[in-house]
Each structure stands twice: as structure tokens, then as C-alpha cells.
PDB file of N, CA and C in Angstrom:
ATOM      1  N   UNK A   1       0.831  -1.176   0.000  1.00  0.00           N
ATOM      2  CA  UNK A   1       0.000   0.000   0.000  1.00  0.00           C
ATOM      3  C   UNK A   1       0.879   1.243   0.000  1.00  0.00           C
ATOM      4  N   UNK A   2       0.275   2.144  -0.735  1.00  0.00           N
ATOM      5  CA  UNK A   2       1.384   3.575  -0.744  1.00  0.00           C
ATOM      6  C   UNK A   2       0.751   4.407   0.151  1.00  0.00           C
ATOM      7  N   UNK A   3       1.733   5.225   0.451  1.00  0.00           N
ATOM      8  CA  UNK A   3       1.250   6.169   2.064  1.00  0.00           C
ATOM      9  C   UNK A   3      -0.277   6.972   1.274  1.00  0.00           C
ATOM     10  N   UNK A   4      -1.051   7.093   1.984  1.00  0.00           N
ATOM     11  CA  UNK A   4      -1.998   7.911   1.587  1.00  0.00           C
ATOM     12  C   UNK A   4      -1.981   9.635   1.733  1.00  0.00           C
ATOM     13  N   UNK A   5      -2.377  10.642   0.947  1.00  0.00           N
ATOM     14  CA  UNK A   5      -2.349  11.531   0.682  1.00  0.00           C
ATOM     15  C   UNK A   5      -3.114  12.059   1.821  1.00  0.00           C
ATOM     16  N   UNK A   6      -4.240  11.679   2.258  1.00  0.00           N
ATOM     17  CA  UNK A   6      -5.444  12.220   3.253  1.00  0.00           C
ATOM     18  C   UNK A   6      -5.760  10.999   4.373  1.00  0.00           C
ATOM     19  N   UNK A   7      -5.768  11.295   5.760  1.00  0.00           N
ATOM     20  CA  UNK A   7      -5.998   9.910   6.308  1.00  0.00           C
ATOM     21  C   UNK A   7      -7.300  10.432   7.321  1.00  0.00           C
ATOM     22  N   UNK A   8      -8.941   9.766   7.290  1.00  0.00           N
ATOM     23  CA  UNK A   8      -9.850  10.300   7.762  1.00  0.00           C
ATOM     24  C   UNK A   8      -9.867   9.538   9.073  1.00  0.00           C
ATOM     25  N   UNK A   9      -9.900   9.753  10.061  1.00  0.00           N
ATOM     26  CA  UNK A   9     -10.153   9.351  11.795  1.00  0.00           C
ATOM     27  C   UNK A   9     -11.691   9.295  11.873  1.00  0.00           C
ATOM     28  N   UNK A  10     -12.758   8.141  12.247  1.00  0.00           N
ATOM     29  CA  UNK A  10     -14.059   8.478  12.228  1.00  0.00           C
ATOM     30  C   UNK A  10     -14.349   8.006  13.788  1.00  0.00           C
ATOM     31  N   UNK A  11     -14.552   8.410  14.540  1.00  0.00           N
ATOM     32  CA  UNK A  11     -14.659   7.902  16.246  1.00  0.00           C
ATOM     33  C   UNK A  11     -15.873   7.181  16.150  1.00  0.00           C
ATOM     34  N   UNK A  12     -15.622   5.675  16.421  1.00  0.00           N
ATOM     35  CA  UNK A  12     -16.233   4.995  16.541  1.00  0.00           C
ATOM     36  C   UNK A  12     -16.329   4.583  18.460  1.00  0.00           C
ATOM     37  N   UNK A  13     -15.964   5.730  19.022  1.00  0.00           N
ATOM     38  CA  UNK A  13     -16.556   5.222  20.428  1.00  0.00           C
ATOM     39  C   UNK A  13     -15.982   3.989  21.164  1.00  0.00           C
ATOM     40  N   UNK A  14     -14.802   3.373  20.675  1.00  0.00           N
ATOM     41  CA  UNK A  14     -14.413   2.568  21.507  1.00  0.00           C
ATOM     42  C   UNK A  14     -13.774   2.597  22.658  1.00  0.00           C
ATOM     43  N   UNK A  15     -13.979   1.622  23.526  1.00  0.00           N
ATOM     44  CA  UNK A  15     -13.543   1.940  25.145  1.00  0.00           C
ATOM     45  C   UNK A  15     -12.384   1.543  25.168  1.00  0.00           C
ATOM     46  N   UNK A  16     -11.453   1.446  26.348  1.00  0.00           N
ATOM     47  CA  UNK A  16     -10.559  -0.040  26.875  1.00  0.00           C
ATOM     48  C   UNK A  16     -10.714  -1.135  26.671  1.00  0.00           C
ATOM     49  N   UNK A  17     -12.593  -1.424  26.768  1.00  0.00           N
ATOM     50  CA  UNK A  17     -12.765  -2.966  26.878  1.00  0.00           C
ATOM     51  C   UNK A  17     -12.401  -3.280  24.902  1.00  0.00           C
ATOM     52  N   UNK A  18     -12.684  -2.425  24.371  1.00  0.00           N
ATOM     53  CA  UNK A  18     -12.743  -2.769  22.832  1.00  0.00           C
ATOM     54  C   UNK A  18     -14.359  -2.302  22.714  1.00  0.00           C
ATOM     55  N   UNK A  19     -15.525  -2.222  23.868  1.00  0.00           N
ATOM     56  CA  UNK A  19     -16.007  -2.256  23.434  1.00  0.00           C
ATOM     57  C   UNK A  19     -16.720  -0.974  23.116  1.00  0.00           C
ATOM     58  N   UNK A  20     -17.781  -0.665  21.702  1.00  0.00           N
ATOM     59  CA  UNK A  20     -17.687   0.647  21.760  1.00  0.00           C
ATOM     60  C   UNK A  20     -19.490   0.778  22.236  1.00  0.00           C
ATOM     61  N   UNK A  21     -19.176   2.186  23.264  1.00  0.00           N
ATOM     62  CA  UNK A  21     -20.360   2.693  24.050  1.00  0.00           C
ATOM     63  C   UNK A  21     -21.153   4.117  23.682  1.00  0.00           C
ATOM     64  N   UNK A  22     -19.890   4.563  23.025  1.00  0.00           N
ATOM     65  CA  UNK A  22     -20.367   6.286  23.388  1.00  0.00           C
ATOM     66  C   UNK A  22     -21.281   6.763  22.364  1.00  0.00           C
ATOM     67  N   UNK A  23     -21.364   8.343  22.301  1.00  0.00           N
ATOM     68  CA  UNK A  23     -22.588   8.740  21.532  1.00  0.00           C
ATOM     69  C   UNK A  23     -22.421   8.748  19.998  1.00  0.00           C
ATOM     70  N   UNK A  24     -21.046   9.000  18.984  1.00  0.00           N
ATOM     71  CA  UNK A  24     -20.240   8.656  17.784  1.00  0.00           C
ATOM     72  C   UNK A  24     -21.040   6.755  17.565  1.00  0.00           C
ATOM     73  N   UNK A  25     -20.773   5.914  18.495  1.00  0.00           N
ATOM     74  CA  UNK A  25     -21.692   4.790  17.846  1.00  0.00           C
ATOM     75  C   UNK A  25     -23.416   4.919  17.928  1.00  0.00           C
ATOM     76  N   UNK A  26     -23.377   5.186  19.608  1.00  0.00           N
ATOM     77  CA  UNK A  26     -24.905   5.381  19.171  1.00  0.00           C
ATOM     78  C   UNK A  26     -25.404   6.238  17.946  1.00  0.00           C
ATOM     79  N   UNK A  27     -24.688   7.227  17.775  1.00  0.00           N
ATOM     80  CA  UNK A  27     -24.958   8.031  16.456  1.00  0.00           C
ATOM     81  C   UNK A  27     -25.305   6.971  14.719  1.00  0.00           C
ATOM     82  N   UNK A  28     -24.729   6.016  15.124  1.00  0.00           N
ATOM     83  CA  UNK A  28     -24.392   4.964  13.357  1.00  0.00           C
ATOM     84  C   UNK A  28     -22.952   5.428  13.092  1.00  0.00           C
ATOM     85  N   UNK A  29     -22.341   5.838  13.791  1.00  0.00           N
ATOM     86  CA  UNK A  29     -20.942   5.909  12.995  1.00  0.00           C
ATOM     87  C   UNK A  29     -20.308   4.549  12.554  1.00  0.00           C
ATOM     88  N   UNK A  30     -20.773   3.166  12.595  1.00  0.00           N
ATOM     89  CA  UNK A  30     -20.570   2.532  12.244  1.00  0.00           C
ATOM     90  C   UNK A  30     -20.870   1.952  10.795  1.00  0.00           C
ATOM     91  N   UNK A  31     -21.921   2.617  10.559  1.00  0.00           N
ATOM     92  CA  UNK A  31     -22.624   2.625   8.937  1.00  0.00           C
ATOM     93  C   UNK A  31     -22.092   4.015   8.567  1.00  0.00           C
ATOM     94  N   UNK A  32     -21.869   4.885   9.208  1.00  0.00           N
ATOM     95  CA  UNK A  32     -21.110   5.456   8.619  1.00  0.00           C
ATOM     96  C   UNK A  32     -19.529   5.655   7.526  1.00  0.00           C
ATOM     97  N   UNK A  33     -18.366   4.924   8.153  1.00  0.00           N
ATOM     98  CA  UNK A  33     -17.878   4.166   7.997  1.00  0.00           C
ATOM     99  C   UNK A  33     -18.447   3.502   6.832  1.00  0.00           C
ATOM    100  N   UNK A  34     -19.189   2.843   6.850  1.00  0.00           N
ATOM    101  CA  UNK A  34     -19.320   2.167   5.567  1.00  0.00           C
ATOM    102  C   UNK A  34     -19.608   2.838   4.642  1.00  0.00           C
ATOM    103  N   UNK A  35     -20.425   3.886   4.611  1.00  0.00           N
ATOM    104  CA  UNK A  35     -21.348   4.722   3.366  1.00  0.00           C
ATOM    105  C   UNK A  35     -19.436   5.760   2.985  1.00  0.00           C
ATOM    106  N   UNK A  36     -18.550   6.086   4.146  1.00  0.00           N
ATOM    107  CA  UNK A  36     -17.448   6.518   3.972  1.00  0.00           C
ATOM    108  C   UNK A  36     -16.935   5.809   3.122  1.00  0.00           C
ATOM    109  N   UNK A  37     -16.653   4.352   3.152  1.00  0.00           N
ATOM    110  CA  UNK A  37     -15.353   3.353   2.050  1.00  0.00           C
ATOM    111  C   UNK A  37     -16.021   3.130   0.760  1.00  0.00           C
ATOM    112  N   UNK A  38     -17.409   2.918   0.699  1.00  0.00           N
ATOM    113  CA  UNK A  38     -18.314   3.051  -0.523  1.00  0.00           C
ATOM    114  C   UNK A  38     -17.810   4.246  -1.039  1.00  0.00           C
ATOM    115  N   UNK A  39     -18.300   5.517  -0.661  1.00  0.00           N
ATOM    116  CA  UNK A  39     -17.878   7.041  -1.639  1.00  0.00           C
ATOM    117  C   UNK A  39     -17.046   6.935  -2.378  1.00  0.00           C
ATOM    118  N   UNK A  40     -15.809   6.121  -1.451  1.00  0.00           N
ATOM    119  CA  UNK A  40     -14.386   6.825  -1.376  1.00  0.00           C
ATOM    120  C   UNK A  40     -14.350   5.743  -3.120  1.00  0.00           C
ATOM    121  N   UNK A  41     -14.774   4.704  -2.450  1.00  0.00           N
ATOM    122  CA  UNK A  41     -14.351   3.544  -3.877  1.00  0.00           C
ATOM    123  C   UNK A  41     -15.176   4.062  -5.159  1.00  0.00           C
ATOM    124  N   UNK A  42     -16.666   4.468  -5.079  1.00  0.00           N
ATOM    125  CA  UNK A  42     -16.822   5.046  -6.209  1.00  0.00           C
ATOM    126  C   UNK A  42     -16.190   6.251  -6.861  1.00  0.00           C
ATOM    127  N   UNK A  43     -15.811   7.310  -5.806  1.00  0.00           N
ATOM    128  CA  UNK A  43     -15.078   8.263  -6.435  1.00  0.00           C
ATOM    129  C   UNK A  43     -13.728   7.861  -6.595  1.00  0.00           C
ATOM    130  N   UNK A  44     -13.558   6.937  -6.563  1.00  0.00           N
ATOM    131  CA  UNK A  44     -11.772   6.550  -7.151  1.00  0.00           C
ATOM    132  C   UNK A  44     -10.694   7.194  -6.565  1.00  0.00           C
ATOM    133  N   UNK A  45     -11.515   7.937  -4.787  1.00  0.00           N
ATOM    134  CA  UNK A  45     -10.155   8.569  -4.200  1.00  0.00           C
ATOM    135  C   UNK A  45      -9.619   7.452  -3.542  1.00  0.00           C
ATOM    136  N   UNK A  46      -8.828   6.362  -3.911  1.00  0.00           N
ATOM    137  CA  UNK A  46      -7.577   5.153  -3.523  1.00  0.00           C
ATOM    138  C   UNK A  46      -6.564   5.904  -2.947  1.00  0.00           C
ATOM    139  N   UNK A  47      -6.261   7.430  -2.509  1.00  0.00           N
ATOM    140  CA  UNK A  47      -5.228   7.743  -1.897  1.00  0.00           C
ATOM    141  C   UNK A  47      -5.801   8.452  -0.582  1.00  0.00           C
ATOM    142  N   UNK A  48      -6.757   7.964   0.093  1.00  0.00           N
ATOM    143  CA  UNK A  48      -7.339   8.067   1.208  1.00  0.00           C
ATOM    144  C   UNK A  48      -7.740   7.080   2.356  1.00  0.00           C
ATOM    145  N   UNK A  49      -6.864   7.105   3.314  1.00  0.00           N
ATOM    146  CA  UNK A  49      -7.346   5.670   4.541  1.00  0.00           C
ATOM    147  C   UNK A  49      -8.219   6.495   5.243  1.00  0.00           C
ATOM    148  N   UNK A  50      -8.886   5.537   6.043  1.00  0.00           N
ATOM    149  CA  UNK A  50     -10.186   5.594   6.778  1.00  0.00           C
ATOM    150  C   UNK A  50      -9.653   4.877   7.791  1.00  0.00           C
ATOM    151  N   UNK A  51      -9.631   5.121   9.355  1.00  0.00           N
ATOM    152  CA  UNK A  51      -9.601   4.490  10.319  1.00  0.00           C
ATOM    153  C   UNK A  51     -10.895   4.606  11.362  1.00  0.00           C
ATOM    154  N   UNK A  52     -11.340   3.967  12.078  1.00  0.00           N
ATOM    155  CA  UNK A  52     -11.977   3.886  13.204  1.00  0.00           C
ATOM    156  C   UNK A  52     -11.283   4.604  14.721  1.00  0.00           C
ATOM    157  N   UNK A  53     -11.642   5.290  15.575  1.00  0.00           N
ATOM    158  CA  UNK A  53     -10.818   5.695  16.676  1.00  0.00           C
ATOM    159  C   UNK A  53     -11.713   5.077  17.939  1.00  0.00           C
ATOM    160  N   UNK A  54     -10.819   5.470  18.844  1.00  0.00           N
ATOM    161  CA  UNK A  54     -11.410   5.267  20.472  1.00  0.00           C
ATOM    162  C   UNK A  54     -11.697   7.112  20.452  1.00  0.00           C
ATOM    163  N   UNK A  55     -12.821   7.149  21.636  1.00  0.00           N
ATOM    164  CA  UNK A  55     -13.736   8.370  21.761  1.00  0.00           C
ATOM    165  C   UNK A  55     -12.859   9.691  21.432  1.00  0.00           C
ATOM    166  N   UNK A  56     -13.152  10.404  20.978  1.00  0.00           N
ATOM    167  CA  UNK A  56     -12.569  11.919  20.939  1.00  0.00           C
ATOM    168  C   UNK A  56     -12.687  13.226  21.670  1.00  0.00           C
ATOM    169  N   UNK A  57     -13.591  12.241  22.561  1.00  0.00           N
ATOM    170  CA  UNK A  57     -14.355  13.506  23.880  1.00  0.00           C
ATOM    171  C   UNK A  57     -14.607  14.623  23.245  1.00  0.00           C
ATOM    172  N   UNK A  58     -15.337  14.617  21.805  1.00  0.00           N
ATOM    173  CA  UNK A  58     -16.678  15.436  21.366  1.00  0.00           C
ATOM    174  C   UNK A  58     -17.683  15.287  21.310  1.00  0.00           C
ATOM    175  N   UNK A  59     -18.159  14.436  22.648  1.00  0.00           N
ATOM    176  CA  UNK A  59     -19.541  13.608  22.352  1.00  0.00           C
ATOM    177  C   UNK A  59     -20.662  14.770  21.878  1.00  0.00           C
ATOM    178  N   UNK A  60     -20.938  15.753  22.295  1.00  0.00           N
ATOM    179  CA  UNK A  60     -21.807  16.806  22.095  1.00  0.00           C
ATOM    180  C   UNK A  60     -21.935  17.116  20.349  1.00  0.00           C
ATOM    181  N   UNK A  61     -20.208  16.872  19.588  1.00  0.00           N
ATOM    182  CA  UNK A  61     -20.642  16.927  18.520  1.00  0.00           C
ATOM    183  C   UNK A  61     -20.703  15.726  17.676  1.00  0.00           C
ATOM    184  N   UNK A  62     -21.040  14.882  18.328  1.00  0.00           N
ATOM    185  CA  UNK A  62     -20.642  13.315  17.597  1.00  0.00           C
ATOM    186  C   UNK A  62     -22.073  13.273  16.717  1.00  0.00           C
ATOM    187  N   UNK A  63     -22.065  12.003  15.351  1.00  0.00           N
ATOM    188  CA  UNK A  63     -20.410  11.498  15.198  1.00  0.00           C
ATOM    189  C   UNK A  63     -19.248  12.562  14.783  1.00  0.00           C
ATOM    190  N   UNK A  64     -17.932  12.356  15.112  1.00  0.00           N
ATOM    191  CA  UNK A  64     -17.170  12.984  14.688  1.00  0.00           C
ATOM    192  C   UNK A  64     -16.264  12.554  13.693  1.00  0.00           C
ATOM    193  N   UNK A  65     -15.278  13.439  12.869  1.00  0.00           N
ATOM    194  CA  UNK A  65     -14.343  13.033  11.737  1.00  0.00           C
ATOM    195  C   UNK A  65     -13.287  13.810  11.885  1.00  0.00           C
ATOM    196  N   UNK A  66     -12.096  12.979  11.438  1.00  0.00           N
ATOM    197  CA  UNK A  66     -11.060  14.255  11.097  1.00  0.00           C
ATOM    198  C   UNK A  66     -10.289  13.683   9.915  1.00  0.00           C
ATOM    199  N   UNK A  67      -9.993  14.909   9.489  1.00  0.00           N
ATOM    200  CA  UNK A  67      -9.029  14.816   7.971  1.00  0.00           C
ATOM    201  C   UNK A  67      -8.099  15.230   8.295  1.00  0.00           C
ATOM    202  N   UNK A  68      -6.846  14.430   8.061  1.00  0.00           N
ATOM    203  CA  UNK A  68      -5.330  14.415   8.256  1.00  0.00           C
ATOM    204  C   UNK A  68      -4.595  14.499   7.021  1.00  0.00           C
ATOM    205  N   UNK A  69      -3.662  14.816   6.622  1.00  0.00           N
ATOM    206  CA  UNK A  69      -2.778  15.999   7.428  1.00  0.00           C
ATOM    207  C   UNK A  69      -3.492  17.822   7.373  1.00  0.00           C
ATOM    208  N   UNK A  70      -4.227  17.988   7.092  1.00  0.00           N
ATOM    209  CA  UNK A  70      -5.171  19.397   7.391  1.00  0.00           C
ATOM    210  C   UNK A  70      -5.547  19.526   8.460  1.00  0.00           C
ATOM    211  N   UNK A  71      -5.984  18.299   9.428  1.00  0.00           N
ATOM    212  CA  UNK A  71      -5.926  18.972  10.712  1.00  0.00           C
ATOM    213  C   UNK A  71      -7.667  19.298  10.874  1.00  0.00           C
ATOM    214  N   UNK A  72      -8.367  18.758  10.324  1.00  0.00           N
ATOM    215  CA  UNK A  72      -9.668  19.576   9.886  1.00  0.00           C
ATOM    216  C   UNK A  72     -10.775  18.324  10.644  1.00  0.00           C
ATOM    217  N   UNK A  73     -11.512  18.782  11.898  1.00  0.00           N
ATOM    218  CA  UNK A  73     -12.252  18.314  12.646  1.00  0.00           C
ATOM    219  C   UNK A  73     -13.351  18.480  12.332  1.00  0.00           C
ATOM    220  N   UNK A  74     -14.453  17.981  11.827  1.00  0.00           N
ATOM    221  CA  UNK A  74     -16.031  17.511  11.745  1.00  0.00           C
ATOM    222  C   UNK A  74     -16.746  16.766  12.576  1.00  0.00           C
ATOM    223  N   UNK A  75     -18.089  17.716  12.523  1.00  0.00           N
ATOM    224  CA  UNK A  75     -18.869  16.976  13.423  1.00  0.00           C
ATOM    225  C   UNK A  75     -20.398  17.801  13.036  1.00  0.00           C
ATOM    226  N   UNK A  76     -21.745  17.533  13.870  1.00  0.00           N
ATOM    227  CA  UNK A  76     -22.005  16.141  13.628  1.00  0.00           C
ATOM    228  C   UNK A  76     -22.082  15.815  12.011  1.00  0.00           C
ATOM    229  N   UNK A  77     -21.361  14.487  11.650  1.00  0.00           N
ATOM    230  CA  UNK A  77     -21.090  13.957  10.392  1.00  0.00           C
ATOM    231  C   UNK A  77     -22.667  12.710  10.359  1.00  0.00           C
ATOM    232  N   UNK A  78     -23.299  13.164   8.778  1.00  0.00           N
ATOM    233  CA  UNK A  78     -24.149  11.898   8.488  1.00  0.00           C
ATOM    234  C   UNK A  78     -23.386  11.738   7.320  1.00  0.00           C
ATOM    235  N   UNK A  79     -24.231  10.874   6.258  1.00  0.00           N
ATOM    236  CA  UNK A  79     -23.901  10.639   4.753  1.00  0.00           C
ATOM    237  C   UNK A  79     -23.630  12.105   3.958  1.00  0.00           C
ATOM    238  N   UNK A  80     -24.836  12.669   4.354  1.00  0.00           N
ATOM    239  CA  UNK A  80     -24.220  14.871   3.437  1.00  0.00           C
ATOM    240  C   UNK A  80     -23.776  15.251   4.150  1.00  0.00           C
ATOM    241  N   UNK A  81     -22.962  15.218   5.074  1.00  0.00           N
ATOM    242  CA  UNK A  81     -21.696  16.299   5.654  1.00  0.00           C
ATOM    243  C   UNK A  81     -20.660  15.398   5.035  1.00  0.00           C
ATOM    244  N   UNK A  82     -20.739  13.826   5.001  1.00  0.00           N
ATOM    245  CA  UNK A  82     -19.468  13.056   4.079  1.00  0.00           C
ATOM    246  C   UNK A  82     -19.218  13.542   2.681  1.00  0.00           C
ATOM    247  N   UNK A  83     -19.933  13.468   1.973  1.00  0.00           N
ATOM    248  CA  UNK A  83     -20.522  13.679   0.588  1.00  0.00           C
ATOM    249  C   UNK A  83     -19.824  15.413   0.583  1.00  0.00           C
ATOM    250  N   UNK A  84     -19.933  16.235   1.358  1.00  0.00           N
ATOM    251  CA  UNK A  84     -19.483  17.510   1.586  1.00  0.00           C
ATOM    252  C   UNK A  84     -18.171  17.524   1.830  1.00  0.00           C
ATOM    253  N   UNK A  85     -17.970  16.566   2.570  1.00  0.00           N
ATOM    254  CA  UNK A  85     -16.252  16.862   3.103  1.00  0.00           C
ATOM    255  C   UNK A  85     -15.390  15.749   2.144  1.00  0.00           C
ATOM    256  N   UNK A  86     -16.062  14.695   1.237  1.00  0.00           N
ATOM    257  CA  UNK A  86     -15.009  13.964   0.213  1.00  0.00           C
ATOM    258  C   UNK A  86     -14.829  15.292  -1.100  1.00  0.00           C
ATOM    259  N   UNK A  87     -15.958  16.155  -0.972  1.00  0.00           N
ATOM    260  CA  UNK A  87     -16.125  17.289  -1.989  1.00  0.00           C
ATOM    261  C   UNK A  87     -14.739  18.091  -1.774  1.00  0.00           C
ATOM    262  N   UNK A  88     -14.848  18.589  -0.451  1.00  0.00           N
ATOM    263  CA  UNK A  88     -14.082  19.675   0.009  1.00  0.00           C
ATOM    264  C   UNK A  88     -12.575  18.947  -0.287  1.00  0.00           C
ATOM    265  N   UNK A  89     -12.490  17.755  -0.420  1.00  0.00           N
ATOM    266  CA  UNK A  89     -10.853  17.057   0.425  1.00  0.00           C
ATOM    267  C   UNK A  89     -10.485  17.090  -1.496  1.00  0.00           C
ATOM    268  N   UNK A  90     -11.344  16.524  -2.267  1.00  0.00           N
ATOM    269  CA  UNK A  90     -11.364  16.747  -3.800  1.00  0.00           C
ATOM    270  C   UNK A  90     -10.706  18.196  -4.184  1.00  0.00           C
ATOM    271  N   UNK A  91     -11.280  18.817  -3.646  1.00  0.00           N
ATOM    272  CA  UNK A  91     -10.792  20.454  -4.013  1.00  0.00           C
ATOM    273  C   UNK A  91     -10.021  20.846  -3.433  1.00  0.00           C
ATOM    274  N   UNK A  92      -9.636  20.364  -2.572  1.00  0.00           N
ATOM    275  CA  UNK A  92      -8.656  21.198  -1.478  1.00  0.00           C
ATOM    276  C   UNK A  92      -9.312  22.186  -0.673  1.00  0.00           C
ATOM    277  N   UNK A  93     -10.056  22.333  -0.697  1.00  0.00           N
ATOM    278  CA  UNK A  93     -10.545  23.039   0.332  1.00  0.00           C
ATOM    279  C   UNK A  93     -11.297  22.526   2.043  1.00  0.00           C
ATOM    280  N   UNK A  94     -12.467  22.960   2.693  1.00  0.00           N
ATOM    281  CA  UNK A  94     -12.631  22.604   3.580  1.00  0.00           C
ATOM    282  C   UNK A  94     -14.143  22.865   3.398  1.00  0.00           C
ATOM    283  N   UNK A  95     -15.016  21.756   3.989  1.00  0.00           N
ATOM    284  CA  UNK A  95     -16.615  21.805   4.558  1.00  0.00           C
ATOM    285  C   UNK A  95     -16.864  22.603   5.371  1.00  0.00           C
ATOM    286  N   UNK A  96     -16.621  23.899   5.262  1.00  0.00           N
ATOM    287  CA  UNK A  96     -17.098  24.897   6.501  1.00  0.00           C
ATOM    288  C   UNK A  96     -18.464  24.822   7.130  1.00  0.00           C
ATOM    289  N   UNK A  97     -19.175  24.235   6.865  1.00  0.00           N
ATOM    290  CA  UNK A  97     -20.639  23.963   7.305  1.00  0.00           C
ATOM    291  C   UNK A  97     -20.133  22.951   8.645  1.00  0.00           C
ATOM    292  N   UNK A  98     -19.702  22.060   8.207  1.00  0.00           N
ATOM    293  CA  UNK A  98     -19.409  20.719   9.669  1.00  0.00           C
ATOM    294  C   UNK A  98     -18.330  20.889  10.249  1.00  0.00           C
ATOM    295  N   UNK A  99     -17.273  21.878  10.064  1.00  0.00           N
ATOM    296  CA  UNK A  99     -16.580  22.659  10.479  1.00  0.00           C
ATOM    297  C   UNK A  99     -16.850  22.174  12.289  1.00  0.00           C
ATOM    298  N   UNK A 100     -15.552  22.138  13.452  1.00  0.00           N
ATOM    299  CA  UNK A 100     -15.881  22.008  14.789  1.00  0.00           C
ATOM    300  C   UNK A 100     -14.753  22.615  14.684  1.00  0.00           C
ATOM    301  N   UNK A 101     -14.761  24.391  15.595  1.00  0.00           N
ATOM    302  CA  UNK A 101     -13.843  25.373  15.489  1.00  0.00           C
ATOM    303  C   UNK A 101     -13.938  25.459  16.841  1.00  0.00           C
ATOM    304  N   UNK A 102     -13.405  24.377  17.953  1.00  0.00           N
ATOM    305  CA  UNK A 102     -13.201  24.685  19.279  1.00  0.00           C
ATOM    306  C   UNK A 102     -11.436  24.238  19.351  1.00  0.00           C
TER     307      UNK A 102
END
């Protein structure tokens, strides 16, 4: 695999135990995640990883996302704030709408 250009963090709420509790799963960030690796494969962006995280202590804005190396924190993320932010990561720019500026 070649290093990826963009690497997205999606908090999937996992604990210590492994297991995940918080409000990012109760949210579906787990189908999220999926509707995420779908996009990514139809839009043919192959220079983008997707990981799962343990909590990000933004529960208030969960689910949450981040785009690496930009540095660029989202929240709350459904399928159109994704769809918005594979847009924004396409252009180089940023989803200022799901934007989390704390």
C-alpha cells in the first residue's frame, strides 16, 4: 500500500474494553464508515485511509471526523456532511458547514 495523501479518523466510540459505548456509535458511525469506504471507492479517491478511533471527547458533537494531514475536525457527520467533506478534500478546500472550530 502507498502512504496515503489524506488519512480520515471516524470515532467509533471505543472503550478499553474494545467495546464501543459512546454517543459517535450510538450516532451509526458505524454505517457510517461504511457509506465513507463506498464514496471513497466510487469516487476513485484510492489515496485516502479511513480508520476507526477510540472516543474523541466530542460527544456533544458526535459522530465525529477528522481529515489528516489538514488537521480539519467535523462533526455532527451523516452521509451529506461526508458527501461535503469527500467534496471539500477533492478540491482542497474545507466543509465549513461541519466545520468544529473549538
Amino acid at each position: 500500500m502507498k502512504k496515503p495523501k489524506h488519512h480520515i479518523f471516524v470515532c467509533a466510540s471505543f472503550r478499553m474494553s474494545g467495546a464501543p459505548q459512546g454517543v459517535c456509535n450510538k450516532k451509526g458511525a458505524g454505517s457510517l464508515i461504511q457509506y465513507l469506504e463506498s464514496e471513497l471507492s466510487d469516487r476513485g479517491m484510492d489515496d485516502v485511509a479511513v480508520s476507526m478511533t477510540g472516543c474523541l471527547k466530542l460527544c456533544d458533537k458526535g459522530p465525529v471526523m477528522i481529515v489528516y494531514p489538514e488537521n480539519h475536525w467535523y462533526g455532527p457527520v451523516d452521509e451529506s456532511a461526508i458527501d461535503a467533506i469527500l467534496d471539500a478534500i477533492a478540491d482542497g478546500g474545507v466543509a465549513e458547514k461541519y466545520c468544529i472550530s473549538e
